[in-house]
PDB file of N, CA and C in Angstrom:
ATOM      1  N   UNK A   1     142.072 215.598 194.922  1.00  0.00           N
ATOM      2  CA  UNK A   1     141.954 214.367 195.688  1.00  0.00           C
ATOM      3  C   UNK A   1     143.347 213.790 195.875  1.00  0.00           C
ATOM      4  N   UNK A   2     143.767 213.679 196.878  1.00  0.00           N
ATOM      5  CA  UNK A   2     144.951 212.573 196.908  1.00  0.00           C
ATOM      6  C   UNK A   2     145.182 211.399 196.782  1.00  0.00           C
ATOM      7  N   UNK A   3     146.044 210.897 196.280  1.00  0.00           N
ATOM      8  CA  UNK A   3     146.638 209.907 195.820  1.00  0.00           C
ATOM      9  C   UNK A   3     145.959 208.467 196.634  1.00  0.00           C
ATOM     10  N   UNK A   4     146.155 208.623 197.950  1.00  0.00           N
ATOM     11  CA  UNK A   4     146.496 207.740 198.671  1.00  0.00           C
ATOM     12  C   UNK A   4     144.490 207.688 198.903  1.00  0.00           C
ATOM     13  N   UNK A   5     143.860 208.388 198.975  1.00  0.00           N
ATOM     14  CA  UNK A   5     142.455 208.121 199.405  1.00  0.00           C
ATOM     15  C   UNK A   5     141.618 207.392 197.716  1.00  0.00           C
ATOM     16  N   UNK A   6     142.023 207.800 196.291  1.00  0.00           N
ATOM     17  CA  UNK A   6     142.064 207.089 195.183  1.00  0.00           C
ATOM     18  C   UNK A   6     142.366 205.902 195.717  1.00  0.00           C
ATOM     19  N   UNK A   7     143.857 205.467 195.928  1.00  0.00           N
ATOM     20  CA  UNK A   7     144.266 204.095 195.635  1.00  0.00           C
ATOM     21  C   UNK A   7     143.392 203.434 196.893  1.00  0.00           C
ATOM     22  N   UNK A   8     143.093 203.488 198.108  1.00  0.00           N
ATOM     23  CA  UNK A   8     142.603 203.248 198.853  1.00  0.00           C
ATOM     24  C   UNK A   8     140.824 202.705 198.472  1.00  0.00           C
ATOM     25  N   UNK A   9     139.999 203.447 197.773  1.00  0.00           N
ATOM     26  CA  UNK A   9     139.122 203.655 197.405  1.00  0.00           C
ATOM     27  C   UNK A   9     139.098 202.740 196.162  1.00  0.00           C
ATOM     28  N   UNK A  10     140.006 202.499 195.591  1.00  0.00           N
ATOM     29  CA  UNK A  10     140.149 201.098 194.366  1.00  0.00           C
ATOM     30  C   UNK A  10     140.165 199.882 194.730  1.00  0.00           C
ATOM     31  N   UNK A  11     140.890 200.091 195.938  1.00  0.00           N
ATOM     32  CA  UNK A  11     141.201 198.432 196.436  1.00  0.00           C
ATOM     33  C   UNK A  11     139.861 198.131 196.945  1.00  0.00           C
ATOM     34  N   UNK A  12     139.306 199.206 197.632  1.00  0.00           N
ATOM     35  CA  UNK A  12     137.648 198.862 198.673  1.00  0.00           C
ATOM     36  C   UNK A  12     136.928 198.242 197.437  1.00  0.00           C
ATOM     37  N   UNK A  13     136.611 199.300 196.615  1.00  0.00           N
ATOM     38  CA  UNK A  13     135.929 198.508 195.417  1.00  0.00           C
ATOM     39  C   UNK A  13     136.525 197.594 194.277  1.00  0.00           C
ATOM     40  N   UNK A  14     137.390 196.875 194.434  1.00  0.00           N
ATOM     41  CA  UNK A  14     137.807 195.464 193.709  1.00  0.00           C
ATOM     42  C   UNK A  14     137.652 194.617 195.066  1.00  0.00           C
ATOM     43  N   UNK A  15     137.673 194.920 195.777  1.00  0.00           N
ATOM     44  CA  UNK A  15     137.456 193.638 197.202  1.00  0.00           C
ATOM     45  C   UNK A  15     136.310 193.688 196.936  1.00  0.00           C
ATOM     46  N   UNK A  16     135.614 194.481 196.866  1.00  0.00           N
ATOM     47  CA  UNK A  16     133.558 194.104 196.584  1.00  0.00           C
ATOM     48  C   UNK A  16     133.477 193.619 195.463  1.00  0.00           C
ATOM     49  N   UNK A  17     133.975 193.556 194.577  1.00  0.00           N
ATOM     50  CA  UNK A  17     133.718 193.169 192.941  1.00  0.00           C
ATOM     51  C   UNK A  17     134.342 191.750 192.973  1.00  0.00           C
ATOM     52  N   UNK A  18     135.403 191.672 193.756  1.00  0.00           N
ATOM     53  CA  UNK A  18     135.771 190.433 193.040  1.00  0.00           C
ATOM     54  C   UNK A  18     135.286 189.272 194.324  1.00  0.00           C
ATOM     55  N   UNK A  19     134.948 189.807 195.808  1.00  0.00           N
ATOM     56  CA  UNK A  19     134.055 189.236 196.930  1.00  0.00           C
ATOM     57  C   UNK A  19     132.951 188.550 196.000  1.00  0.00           C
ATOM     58  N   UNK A  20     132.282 189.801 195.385  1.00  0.00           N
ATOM     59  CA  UNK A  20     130.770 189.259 194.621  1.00  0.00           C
ATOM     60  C   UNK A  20     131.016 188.464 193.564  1.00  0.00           C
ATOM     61  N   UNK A  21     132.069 188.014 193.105  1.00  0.00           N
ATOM     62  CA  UNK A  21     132.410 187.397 191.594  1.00  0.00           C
ATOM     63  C   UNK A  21     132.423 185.787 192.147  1.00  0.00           C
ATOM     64  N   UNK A  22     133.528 185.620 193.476  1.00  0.00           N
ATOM     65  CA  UNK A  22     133.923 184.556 194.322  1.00  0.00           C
ATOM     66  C   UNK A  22     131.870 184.214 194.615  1.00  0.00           C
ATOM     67  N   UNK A  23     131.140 184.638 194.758  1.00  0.00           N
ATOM     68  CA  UNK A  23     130.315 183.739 195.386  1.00  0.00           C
ATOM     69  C   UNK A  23     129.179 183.775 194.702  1.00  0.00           C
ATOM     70  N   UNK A  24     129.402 184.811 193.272  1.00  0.00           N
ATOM     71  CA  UNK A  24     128.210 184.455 191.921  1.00  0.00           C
ATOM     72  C   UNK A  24     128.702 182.787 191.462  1.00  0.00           C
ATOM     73  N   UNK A  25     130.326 182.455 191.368  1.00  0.00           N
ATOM     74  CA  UNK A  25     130.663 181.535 191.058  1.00  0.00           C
ATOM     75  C   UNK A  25     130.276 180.464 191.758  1.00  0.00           C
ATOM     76  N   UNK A  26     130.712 180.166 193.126  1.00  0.00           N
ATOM     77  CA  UNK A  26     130.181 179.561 193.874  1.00  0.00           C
ATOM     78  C   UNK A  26     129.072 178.880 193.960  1.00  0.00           C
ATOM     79  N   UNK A  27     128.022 180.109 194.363  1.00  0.00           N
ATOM     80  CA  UNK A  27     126.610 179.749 193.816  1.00  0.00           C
ATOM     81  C   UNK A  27     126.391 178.871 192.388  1.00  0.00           C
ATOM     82  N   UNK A  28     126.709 179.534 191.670  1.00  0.00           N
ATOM     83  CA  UNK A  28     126.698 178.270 190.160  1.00  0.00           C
ATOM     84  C   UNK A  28     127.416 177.596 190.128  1.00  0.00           C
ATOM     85  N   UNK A  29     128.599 177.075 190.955  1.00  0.00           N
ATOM     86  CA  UNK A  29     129.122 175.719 191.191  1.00  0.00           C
ATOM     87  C   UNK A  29     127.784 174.633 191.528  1.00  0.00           C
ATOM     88  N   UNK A  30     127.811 175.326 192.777  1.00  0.00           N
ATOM     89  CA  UNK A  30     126.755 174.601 193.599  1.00  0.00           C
ATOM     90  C   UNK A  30     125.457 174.135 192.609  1.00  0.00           C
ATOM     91  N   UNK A  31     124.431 175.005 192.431  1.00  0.00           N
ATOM     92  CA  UNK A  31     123.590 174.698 191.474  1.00  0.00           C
ATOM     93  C   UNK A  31     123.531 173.820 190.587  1.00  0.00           C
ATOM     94  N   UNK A  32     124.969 173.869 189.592  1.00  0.00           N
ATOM     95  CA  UNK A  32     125.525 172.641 188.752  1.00  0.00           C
ATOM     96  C   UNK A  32     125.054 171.488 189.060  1.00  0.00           C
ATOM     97  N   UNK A  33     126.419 171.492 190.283  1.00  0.00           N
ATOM     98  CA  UNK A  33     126.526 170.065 190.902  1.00  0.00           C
ATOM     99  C   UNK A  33     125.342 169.498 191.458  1.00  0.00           C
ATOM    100  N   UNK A  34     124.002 170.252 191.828  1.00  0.00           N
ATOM    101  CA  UNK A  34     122.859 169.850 192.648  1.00  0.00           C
ATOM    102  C   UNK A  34     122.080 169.252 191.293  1.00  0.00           C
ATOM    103  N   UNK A  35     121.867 170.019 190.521  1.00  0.00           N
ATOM    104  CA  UNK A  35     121.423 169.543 189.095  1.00  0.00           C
ATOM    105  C   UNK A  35     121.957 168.105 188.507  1.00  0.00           C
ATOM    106  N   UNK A  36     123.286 168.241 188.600  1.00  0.00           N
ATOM    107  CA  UNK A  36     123.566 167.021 188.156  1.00  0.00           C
ATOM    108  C   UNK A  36     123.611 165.605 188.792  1.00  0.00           C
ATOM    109  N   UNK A  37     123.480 166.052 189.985  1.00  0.00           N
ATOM    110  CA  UNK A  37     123.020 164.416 191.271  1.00  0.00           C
ATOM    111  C   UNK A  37     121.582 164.486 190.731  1.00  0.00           C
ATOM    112  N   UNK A  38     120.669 165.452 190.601  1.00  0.00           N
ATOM    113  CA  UNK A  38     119.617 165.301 190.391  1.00  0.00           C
ATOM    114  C   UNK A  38     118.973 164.437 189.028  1.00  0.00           C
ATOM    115  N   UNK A  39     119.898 164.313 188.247  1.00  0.00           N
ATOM    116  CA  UNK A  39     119.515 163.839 187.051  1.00  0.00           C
ATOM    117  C   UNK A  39     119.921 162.839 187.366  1.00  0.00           C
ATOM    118  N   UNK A  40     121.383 162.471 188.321  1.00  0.00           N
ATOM    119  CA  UNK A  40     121.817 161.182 187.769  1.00  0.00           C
ATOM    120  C   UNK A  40     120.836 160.343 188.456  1.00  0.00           C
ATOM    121  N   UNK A  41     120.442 160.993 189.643  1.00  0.00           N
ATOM    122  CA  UNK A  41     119.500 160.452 190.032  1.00  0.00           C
ATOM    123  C   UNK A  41     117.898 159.433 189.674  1.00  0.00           C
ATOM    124  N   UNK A  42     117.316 160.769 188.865  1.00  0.00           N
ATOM    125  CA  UNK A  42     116.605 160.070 188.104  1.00  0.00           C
ATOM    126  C   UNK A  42     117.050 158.687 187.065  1.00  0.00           C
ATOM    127  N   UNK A  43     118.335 159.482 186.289  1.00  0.00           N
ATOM    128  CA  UNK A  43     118.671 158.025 185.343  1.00  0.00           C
ATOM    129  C   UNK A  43     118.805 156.819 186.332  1.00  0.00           C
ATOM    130  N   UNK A  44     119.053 157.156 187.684  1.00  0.00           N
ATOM    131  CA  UNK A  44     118.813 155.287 188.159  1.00  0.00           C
ATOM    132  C   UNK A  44     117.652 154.965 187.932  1.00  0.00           C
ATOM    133  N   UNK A  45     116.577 155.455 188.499  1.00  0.00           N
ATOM    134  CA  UNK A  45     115.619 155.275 188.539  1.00  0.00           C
ATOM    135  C   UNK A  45     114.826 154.837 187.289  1.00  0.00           C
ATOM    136  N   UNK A  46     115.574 155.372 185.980  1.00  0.00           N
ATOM    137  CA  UNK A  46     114.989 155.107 184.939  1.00  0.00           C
ATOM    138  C   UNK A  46     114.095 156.083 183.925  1.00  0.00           C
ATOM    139  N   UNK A  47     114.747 157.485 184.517  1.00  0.00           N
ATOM    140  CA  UNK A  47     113.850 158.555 184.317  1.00  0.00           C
ATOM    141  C   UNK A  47     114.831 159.039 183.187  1.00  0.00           C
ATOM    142  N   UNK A  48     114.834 159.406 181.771  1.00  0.00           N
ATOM    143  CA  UNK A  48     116.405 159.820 181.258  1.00  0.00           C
ATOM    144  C   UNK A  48     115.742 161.506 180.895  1.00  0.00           C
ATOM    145  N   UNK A  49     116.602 161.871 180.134  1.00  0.00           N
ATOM    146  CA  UNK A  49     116.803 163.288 180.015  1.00  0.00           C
ATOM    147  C   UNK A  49     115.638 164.179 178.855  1.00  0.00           C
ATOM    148  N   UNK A  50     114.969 162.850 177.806  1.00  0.00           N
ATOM    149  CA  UNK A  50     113.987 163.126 176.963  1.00  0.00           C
ATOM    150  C   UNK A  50     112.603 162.974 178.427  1.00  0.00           C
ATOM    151  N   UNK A  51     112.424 162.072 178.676  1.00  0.00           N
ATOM    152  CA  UNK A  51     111.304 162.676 180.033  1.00  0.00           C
ATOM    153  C   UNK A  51     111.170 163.662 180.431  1.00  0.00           C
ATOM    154  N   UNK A  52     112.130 163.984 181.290  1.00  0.00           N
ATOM    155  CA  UNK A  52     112.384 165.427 181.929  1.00  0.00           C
ATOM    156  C   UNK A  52     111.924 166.612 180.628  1.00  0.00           C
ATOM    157  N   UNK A  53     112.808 166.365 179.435  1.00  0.00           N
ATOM    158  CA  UNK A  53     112.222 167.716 178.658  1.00  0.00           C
ATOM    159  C   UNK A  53     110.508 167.393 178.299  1.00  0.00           C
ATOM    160  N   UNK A  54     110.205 166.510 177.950  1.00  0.00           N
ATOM    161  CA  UNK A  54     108.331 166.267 177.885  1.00  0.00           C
ATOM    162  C   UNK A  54     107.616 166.530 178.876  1.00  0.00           C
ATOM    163  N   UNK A  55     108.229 167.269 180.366  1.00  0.00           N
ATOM    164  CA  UNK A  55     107.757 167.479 181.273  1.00  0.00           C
ATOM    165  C   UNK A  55     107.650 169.313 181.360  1.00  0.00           C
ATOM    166  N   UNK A  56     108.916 169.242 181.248  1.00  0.00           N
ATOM    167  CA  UNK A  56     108.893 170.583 181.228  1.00  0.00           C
ATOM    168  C   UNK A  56     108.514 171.423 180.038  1.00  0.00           C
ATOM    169  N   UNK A  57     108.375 170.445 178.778  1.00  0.00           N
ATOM    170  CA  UNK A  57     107.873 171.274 177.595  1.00  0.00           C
ATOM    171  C   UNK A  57     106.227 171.347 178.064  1.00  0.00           C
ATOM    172  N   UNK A  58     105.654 170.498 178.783  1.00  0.00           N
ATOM    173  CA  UNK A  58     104.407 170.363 178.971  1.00  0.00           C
ATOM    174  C   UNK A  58     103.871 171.210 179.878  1.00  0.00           C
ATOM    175  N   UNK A  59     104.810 172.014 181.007  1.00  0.00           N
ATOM    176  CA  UNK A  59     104.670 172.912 181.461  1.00  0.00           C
ATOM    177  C   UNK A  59     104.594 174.083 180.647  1.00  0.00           C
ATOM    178  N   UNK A  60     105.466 174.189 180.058  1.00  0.00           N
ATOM    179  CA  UNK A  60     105.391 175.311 179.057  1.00  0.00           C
ATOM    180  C   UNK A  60     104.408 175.460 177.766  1.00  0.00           C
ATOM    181  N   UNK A  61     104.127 174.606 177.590  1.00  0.00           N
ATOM    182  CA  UNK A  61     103.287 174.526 176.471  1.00  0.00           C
ATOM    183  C   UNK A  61     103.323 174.538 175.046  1.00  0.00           C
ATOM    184  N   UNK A  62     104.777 173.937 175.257  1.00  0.00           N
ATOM    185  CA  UNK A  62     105.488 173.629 173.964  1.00  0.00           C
ATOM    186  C   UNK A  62     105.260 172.649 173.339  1.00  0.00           C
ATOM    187  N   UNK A  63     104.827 171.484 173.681  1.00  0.00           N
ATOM    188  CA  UNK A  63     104.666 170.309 173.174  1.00  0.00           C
ATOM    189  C   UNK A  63     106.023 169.490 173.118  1.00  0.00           C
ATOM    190  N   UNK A  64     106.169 168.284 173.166  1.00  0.00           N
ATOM    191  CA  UNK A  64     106.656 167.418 173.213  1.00  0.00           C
ATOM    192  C   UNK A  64     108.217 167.467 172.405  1.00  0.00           C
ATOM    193  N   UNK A  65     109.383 167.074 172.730  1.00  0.00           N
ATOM    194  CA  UNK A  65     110.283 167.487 172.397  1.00  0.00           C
ATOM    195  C   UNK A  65     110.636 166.525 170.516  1.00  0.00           C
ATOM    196  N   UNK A  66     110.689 167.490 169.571  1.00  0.00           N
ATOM    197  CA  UNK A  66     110.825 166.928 168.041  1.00  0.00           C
ATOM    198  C   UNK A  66     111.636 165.020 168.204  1.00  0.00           C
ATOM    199  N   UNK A  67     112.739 165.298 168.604  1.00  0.00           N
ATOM    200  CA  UNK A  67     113.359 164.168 168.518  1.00  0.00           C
ATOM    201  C   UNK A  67     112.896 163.046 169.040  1.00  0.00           C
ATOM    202  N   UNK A  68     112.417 162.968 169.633  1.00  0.00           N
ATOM    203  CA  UNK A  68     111.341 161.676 170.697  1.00  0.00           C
ATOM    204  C   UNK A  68     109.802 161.610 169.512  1.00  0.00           C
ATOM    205  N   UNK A  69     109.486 162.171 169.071  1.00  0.00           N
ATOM    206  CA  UNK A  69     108.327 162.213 168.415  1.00  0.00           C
ATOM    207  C   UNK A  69     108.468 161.243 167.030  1.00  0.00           C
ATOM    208  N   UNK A  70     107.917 160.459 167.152  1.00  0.00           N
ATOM    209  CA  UNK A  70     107.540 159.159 165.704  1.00  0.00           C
ATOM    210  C   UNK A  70     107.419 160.125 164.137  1.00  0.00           C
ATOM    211  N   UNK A  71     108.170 160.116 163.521  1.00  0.00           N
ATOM    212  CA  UNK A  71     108.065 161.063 162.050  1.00  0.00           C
ATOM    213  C   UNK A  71     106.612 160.316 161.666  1.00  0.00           C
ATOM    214  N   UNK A  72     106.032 161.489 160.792  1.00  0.00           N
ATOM    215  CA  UNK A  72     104.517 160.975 160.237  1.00  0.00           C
ATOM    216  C   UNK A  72     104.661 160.245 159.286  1.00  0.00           C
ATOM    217  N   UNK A  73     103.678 159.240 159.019  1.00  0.00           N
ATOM    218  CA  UNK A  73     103.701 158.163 157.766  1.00  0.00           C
ATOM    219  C   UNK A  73     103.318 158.634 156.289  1.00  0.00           C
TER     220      UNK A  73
END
């Protein structure tokens, strides 16, 4: 194989690897930041972050998150 079709053939595939790296990141920039308007959101509203998990534990079927829960007498 020659030289020049190798080095050629490295660069093609680090331009795809690091193309796909630039917009895995991206994407989870984005996501972040959508998440986090989303909450702050709620906290105006009055919704805080123990809600949200009693919601989603309740989806899951976890039950209610320990720390929010009244210790037994």
């Amino acid at each position: 194989m020659e030289p020049i079709i190798a080095i050629a053939g490295a660069c093609v595939i680090a331009f795809l690897v690091f193309t796909t790296l630039i917009k895995l990141v991206k994407t989870t920039l984005k996501t972040a930041f959508l998440l986090a308007a989303v909450m702050l959101l709620l906290m105006f509203f009055g919704i805080g972050p123990n809600e949200v998990w009693d919601v989603f534990a309740g989806w899951l079927g976890m039950g209610p998150d320990p720390a929010t829960v009244a210790p037994a007498q």
